[in-house]
C-alpha atoms as a PDB file:
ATOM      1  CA  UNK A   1      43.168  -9.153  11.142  1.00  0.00           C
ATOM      2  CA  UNK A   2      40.463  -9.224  13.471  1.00  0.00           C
ATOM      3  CA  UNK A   3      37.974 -12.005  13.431  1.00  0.00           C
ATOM      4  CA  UNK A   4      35.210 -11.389  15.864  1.00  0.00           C
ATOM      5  CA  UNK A   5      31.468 -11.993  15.945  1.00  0.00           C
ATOM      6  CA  UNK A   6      30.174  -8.568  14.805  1.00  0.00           C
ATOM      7  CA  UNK A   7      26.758  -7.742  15.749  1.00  0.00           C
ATOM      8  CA  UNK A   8      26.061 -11.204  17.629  1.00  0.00           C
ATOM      9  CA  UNK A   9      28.818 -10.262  20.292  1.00  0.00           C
ATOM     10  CA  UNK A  10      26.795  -7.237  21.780  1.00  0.00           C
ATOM     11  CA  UNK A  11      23.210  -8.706  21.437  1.00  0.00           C
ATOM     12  CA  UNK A  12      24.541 -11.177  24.287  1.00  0.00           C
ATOM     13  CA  UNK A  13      24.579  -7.977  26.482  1.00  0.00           C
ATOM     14  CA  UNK A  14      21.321  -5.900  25.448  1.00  0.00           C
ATOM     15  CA  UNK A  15      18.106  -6.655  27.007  1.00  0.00           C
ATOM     16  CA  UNK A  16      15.446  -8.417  25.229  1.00  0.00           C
ATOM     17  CA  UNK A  17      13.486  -4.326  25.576  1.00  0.00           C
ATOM     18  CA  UNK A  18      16.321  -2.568  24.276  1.00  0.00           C
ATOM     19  CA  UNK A  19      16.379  -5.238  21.349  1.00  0.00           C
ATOM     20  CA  UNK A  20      12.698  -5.231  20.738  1.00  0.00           C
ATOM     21  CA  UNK A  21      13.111  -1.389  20.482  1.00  0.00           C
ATOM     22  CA  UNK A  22      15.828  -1.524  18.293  1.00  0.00           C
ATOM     23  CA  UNK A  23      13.268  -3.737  15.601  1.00  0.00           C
ATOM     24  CA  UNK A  24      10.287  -1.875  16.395  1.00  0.00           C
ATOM     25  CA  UNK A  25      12.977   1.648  15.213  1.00  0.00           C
ATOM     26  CA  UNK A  26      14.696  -0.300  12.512  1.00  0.00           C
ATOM     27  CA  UNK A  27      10.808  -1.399  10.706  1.00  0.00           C
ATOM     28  CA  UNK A  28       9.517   2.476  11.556  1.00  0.00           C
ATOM     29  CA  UNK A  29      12.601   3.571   9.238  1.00  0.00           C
ATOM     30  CA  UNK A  30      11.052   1.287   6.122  1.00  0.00           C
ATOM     31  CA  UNK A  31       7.546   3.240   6.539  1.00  0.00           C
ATOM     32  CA  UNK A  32       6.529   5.763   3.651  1.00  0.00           C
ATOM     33  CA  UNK A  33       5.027   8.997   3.885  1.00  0.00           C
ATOM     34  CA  UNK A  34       1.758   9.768   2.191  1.00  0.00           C
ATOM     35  CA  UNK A  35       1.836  11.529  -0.999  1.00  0.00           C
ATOM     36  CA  UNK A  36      -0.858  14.447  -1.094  1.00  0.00           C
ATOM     37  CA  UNK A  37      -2.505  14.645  -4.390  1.00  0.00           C
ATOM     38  CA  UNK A  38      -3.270  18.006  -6.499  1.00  0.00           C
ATOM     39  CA  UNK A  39      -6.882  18.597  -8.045  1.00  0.00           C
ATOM     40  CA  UNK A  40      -5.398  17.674 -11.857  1.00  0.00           C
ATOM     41  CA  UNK A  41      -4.180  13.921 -10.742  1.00  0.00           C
ATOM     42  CA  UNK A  42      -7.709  13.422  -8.967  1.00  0.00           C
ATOM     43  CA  UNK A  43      -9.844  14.253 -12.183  1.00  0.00           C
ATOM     44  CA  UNK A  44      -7.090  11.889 -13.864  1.00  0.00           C
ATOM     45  CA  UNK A  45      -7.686   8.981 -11.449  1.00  0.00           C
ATOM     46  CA  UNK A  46     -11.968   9.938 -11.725  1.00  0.00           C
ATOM     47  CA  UNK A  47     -11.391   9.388 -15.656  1.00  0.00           C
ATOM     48  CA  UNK A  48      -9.565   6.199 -15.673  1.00  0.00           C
ATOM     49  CA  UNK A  49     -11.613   4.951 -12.750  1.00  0.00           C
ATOM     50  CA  UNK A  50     -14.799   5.594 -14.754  1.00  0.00           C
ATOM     51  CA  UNK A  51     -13.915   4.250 -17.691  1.00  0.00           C
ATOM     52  CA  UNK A  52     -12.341   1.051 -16.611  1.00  0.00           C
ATOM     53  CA  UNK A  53     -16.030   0.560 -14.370  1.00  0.00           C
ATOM     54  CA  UNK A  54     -17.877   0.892 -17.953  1.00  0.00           C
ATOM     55  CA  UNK A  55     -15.850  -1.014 -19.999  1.00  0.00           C
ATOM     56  CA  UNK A  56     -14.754  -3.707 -17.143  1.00  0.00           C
ATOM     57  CA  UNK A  57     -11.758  -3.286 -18.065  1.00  0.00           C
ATOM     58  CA  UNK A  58      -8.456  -4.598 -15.645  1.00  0.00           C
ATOM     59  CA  UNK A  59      -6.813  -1.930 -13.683  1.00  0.00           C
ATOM     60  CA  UNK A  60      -4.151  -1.612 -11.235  1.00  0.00           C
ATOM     61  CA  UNK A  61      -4.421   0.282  -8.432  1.00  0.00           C
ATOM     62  CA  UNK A  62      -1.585   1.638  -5.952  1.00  0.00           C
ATOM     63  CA  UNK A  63      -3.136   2.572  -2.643  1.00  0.00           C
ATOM     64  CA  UNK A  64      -1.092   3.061   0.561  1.00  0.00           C
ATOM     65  CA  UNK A  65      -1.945   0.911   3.601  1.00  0.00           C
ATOM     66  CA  UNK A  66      -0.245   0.211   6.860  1.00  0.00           C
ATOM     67  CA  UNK A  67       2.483   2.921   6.239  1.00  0.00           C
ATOM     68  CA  UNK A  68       3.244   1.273   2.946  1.00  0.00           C
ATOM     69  CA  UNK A  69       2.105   1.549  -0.656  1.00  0.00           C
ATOM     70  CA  UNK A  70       0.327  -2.062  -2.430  1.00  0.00           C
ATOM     71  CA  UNK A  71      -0.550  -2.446  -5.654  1.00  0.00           C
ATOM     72  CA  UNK A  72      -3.929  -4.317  -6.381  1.00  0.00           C
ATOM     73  CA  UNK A  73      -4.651  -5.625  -9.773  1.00  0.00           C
ATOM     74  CA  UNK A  74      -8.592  -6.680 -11.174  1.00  0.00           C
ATOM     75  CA  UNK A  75     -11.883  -5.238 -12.453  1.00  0.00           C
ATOM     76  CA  UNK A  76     -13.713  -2.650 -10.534  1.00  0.00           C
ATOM     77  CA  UNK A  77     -16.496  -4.932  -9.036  1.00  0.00           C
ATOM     78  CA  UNK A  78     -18.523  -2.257  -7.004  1.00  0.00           C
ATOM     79  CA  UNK A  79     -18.115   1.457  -5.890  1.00  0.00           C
ATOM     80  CA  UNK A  80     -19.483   1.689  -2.667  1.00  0.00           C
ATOM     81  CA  UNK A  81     -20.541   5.377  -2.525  1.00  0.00           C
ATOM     82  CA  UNK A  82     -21.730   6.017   1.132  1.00  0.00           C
ATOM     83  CA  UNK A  83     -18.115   4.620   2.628  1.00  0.00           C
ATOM     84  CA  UNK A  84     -16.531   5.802  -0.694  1.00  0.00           C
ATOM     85  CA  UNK A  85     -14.763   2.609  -1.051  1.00  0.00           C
ATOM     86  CA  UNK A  86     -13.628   0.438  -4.217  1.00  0.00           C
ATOM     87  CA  UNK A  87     -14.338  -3.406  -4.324  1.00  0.00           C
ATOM     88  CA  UNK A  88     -11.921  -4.972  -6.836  1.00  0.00           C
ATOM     89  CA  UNK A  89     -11.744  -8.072  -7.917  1.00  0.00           C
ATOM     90  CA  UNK A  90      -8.873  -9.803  -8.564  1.00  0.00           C
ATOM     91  CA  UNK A  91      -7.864 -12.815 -11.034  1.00  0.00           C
ATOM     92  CA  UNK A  92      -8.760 -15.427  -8.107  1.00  0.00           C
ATOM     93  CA  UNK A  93     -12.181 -13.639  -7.913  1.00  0.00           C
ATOM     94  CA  UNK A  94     -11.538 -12.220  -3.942  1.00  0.00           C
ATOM     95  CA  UNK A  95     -12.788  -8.866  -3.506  1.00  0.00           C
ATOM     96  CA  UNK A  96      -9.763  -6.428  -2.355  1.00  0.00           C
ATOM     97  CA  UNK A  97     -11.936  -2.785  -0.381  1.00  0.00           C
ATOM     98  CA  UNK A  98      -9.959   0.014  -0.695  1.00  0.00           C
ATOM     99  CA  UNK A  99     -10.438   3.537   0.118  1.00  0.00           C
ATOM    100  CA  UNK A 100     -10.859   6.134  -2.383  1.00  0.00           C
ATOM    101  CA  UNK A 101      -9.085   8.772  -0.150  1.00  0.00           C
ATOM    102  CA  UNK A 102      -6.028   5.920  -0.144  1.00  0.00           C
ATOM    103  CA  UNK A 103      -6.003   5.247  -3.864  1.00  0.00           C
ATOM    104  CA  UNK A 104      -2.629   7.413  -5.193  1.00  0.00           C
ATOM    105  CA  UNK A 105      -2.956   5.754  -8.668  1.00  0.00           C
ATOM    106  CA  UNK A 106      -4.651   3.985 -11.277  1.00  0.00           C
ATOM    107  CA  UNK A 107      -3.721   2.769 -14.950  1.00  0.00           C
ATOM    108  CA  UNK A 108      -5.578   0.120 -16.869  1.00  0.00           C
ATOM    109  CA  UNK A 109      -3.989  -3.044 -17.131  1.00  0.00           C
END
């Protein structure tokens, strides 16, 4: 049986580019695409959206941001319409903006 050092053995050799590269490649790979949505799930997000702002009721929100989709919980605080953005609130009471063209879906909480 071999017992060697595995992936520590040839890091000794690489330079510190061609391992930075390597990272930079490796994080790319845990990126998600963007999921387009059709005209039926937008009226279904403008439904819940409205009614959770007139009832304040808690919502959660999955949005995608730096290649990656979050999930935000709280009560709609504000809709800013002219940068059509949301202002949520969360249960510490900081306010979370998030775009409306980023928002791929909300449920009440």
């Amino acid at each position: 049986m071999i017992r060697d050092r595995g992936r520590i053995k040839w890091t000794a050799m690489m330079l510190p580019e061609h391992v930075k590269m390597l990272r930079d490649w490796a994080e790319e790979d845990q990126y998600e695409q963007k999921k387009e949505l059709d005209e039926q799930e937008v009226e279904r997000l403008n439904e819940v959206l409205a009614e959770a702002m007139e009832f304040h009721s808690c919502v959660v929100i999955t949005h995608y941001c730096r290649q990656k989709y979050e999930l935000t919980m709280g009560t709609i605080h504000f809709w800013d319409e002219m940068n059509k953005r949301l202002h949520i609130a969360d249960r510490f009471h900081e306010i979370h903006r998030i775009d409306l063209g980023s928002v791929v879906d909300v449920r009440l909480a």
